[in-house]
Protein backbone atom coordinates (compact mmCIF):
# COMPACT_ATOMS: atom_id res chain seq x y z
CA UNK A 1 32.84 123.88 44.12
CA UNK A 2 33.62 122.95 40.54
CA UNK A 3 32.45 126.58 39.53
CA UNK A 4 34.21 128.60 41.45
CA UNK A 5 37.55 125.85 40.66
CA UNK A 6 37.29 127.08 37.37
CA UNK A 7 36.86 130.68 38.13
CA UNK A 8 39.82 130.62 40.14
CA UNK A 9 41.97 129.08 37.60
CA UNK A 10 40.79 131.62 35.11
CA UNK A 11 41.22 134.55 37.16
CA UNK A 12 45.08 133.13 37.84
CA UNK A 13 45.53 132.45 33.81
CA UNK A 14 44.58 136.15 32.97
CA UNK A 15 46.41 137.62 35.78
CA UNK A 16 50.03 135.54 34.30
CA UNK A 17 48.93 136.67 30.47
CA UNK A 18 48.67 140.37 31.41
CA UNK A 19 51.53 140.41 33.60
CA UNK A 20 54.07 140.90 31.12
CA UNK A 21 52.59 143.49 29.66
CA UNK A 22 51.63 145.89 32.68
CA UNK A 23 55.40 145.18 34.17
CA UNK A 24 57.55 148.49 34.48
CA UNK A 25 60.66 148.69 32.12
CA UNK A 26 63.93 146.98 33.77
CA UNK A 27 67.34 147.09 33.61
CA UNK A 28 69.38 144.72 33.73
CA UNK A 29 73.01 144.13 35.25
CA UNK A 30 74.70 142.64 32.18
CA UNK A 31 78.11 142.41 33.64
CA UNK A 32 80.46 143.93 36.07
CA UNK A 33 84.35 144.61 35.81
CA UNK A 34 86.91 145.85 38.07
CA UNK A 35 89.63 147.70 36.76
CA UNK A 36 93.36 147.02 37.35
CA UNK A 37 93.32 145.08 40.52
CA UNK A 38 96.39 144.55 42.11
CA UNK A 39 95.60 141.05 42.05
CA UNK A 40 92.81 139.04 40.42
CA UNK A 41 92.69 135.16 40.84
CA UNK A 42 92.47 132.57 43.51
CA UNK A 43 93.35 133.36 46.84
CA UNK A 44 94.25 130.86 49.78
CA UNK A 45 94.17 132.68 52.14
CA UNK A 46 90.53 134.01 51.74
CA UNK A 47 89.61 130.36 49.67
CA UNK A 48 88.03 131.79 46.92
CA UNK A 49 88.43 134.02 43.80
CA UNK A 50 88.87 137.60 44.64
CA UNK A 51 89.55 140.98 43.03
CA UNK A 52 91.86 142.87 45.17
CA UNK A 53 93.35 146.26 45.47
CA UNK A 54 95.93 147.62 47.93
CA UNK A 55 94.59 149.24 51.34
CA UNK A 56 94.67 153.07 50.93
CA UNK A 57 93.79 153.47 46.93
CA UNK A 58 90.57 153.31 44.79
CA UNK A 59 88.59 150.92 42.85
CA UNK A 60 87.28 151.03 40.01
CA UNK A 61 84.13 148.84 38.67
CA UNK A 62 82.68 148.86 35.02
CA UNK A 63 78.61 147.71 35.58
CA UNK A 64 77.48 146.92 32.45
CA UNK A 65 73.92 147.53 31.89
CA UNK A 66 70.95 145.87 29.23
CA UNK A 67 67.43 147.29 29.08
CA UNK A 68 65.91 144.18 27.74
CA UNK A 69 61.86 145.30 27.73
CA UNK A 70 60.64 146.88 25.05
CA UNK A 71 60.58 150.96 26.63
CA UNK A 72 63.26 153.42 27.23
CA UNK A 73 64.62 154.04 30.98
CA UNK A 74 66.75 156.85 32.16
CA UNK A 75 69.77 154.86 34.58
CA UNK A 76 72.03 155.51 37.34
CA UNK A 77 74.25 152.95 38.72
CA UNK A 78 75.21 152.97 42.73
CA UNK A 79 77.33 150.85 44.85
CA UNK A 80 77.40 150.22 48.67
CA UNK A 81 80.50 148.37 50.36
CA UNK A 82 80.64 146.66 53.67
CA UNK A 83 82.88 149.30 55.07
CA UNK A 84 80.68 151.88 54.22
CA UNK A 85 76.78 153.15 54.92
CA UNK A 86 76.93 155.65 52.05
CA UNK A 87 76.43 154.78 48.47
CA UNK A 88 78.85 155.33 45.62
CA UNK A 89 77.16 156.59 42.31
CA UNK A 90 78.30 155.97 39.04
CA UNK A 91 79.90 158.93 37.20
CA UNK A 92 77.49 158.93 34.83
CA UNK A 93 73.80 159.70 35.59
CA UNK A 94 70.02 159.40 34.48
CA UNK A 95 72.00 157.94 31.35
CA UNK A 96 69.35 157.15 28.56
CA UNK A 97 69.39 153.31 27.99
CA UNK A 98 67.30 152.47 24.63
CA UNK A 99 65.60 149.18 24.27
CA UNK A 100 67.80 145.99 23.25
CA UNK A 101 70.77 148.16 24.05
CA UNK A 102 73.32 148.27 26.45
CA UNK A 103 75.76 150.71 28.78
CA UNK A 104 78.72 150.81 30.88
CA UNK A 105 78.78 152.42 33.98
CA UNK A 106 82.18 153.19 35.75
CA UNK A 107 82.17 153.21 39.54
CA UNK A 108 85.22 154.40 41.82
CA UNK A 109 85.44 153.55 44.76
CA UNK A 110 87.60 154.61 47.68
CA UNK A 111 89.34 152.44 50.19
CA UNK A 112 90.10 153.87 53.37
CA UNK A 113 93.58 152.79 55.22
CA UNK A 114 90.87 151.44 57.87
CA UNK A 115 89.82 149.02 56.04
CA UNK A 116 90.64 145.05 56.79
CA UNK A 117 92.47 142.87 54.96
CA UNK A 118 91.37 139.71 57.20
CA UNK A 119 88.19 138.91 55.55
CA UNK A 120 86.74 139.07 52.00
CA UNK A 121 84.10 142.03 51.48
CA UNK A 122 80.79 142.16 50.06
CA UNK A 123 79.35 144.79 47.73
CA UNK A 124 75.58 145.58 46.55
CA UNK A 125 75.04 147.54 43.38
CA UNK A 126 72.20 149.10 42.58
CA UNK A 127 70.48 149.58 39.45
CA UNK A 128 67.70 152.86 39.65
CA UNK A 129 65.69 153.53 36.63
CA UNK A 130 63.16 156.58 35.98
CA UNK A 131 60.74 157.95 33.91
CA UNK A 132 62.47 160.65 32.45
CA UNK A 133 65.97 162.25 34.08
CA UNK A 134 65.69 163.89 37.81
CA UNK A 135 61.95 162.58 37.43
CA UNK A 136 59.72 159.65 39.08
CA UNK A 137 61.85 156.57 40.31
CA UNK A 138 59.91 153.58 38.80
CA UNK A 139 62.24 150.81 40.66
CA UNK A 140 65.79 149.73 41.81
CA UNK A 141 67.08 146.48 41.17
CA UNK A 142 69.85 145.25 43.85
CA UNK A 143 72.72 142.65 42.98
CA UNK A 144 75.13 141.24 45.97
CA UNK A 145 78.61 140.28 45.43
CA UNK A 146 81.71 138.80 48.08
CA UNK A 147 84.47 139.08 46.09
CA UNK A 148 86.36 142.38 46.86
CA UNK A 149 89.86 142.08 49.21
CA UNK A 150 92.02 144.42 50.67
CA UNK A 151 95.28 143.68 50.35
CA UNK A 152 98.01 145.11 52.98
CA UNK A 153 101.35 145.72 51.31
CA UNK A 154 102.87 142.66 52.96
CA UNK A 155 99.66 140.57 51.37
CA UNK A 156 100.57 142.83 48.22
CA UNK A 157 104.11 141.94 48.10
CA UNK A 158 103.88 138.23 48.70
CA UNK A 159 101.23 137.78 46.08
CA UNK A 160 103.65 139.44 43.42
CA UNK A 161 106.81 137.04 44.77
CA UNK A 162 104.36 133.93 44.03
CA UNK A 163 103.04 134.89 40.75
CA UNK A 164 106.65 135.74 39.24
CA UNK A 165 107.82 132.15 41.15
CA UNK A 166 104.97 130.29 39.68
CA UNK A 167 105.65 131.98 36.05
CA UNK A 168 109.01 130.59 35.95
CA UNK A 169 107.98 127.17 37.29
CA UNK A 170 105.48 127.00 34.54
CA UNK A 171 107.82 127.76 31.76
CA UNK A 172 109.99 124.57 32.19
CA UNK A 173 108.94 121.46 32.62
CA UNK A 174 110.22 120.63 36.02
CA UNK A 175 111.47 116.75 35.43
CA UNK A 176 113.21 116.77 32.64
CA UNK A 177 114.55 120.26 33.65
CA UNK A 178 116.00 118.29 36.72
CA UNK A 179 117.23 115.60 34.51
CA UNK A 180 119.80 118.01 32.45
CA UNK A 181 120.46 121.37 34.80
CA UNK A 182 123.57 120.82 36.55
CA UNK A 183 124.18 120.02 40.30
CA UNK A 184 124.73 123.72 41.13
CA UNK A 185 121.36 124.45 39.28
CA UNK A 186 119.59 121.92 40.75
CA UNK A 187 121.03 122.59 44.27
CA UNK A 188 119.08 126.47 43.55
CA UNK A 189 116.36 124.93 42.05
CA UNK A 190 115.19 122.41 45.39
CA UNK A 191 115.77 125.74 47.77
CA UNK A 192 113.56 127.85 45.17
CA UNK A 193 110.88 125.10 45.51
CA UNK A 194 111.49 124.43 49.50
CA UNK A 195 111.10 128.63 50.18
CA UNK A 196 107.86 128.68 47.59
CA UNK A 197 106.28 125.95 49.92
CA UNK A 198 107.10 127.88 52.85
CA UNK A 199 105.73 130.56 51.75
CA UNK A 200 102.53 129.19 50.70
CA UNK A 201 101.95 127.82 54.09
CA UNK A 202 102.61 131.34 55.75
CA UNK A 203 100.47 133.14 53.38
CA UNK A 204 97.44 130.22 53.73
CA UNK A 205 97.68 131.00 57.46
CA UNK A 206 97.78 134.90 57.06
CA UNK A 207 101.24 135.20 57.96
CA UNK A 208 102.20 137.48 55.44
CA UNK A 209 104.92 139.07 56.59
CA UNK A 210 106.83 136.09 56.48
CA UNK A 211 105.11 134.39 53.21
CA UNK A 212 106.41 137.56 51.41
CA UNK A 213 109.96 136.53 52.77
CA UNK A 214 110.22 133.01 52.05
CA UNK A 215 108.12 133.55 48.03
CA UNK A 216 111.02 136.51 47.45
CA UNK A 217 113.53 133.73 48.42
CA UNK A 218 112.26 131.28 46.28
CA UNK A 219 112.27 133.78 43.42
CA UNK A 220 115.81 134.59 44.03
CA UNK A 221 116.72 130.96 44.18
CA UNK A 222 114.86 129.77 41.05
CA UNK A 223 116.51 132.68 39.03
CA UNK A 224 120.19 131.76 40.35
CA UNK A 225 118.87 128.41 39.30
CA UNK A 226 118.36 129.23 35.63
CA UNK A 227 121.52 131.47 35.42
CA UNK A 228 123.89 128.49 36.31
CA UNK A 229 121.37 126.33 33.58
CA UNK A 230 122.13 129.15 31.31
CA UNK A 231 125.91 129.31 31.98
CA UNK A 232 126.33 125.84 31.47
CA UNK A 233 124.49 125.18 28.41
CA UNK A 234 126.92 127.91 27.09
CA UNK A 235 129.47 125.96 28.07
CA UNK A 236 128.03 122.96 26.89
CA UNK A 237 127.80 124.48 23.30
CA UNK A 238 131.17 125.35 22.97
CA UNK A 239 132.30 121.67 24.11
CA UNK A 240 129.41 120.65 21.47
CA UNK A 241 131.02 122.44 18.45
CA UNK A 242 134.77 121.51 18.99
CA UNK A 243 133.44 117.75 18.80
CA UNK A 244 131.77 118.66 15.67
CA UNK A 245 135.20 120.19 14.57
CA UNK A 246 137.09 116.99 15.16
CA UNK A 247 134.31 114.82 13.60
CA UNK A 248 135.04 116.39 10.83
CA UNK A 249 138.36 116.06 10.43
CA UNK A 250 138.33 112.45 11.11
CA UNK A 251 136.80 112.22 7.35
CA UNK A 252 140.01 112.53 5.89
CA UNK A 253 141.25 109.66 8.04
CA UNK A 254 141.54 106.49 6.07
CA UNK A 255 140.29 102.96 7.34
CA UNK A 256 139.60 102.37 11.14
CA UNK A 257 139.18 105.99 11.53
CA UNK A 258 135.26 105.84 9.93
CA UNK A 259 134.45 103.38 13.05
CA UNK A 260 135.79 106.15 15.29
CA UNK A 261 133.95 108.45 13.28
CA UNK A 262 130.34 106.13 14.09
CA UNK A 263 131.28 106.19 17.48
CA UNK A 264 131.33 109.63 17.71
CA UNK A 265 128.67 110.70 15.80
CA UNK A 266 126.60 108.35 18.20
CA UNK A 267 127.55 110.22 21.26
CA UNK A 268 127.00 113.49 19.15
CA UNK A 269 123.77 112.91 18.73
CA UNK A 270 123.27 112.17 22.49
CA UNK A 271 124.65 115.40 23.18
CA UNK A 272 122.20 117.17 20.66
CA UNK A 273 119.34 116.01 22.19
CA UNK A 274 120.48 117.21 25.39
CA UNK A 275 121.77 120.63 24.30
CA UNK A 276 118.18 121.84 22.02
CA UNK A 277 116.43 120.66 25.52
CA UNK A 278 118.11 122.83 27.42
CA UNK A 279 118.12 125.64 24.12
CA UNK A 280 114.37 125.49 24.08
CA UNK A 281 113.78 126.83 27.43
CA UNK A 282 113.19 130.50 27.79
CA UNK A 283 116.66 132.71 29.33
CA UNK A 284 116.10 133.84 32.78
CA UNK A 285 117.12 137.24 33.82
CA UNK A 286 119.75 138.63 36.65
CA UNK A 287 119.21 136.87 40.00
CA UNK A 288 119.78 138.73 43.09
CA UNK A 289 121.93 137.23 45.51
CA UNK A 290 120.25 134.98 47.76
């Protein structure tokens, strides 16, 4: 028993050391890209990280390819969607992939006006190598991928609302903005941030009909917000610099007037702090009515 023990353990040692050596020449998926998605990100509706393009366009997809053995292979790139039973090839062919080096592939893809927006789609792409170009296939390597939506132009439209609402939020800092906007500001501000919730509800639940609605509200309010911010730190300013003026002019007072003086330049520098707050935030452009 102890005999043939060792002769199977030998037999399974030489089979692992030669196995390297008699395995055909692979390519690998190094990476894959889609180009220009309409959006790219996080979605909550779906739950997860998606790349998606509008119903009725293309897609595009740069598959990145490494031959890492140490022999040449001649590659073509395909890739099969859910929607679909045919494959798409790569616009490039039988392309010549030297060892240690690398090439990217572009795939288009069409999307049909057919296809649903209600679920996240899966993808497969395949990687085909051969011998020499047109000639013997030697293997195909498959890779599967969920990450591909279908956006309808409500979905579309509500996702662009958000991400200009958000990009506002983001560049203020939303307490101490509250602290120094002014109650007509801040009035604009709370219904910006009230639709914006709204609308992320709606959207989470699939209404998006209504989530684009309630985000292009909450855009509208949150820029009417920043242009009464903006108007008021103008005025502000103005009432800044005649104090300055009459500061000044207090220095040729004699006496009691250098107390006055103190006084002032205490609630000047009050006001300072206040105005470069409100000076360091970025200028927001035109709101449209609400």
């Amino acid at each position: 028993m102890n005999k043939k023990f060792l002769v199977l353990i030998s037999t399974l040692a030489f089979i692992l050391m030669i196995a390297p050596i008699v395995s055909p020449v692979e390519a690998r998926l190094s990476s894959i890209m889609w180009l220009d998605p309409n959006y790219k990100g996080d979605d909550a509706y779906y739950g997860q990280s998606v790349n998606a393009y509008l119903v009725g366009t293309e897609a595009k997809a740069l598959v990145t390819v490494y031959n890492d053995l140490g022999e040449k292979a001649y590659v073509t790139v395909r890739m099969q969607t859910d929607w679909e039973a045919a494959n798409r090839t790569s616009t490039e062919i039988d392309k010549l992939i030297q060892p240690g080096q690398s090439h990217t592939f572009e795939v288009v893809v069409p999307i049909p006006t057919t296809v649903s927006n209600l679920v996240v789609h899966s993808y497969t792409i395949y990687i085909s190598y051969y011998k020499s170009p047109g000639g013997d296939l030697i293997r195909t390597r498959a890779y599967y991928y969920s990450d591909l939506a279908v956006y309808s132009q409500d979905q579309a439209d509500a996702q662009d609302y958000r991400t200009q609402v958000e990009t506002w939020i983001n560049a203020y800092s939303p307490t101490l903005y509250l602290f120094t906007m002014s109650a007509k500001a801040r009035e604009f501000w709370i219904k910006g941030m009230t639709e914006k919730a709204l609308g992320d509800r709606n959207y989470e639940y699939g209404d998006f009909e209504n989530a684009k609605t309630h985000y292009e509200l909450a855009l509208n309010y949150t820029l009417e917000s920043l242009k009464y911010d903006t108007e008021t730190g103008q005025s502000f300013e103005d009432n800044l610099l005649g104090i300055m003026e009459s500061l000044r002019s207090l220095f040729g007072l004699q006496g009691w007037s250098w107390i006055i003086a103190a006084i002032g330049f205490f609630f000047m520098g009050i006001g300072v702090v206040v105005y470069l707050v409100r000076r360091s935030k970025p200028t927001a452009p035109p709101a449209t009515s609400p």
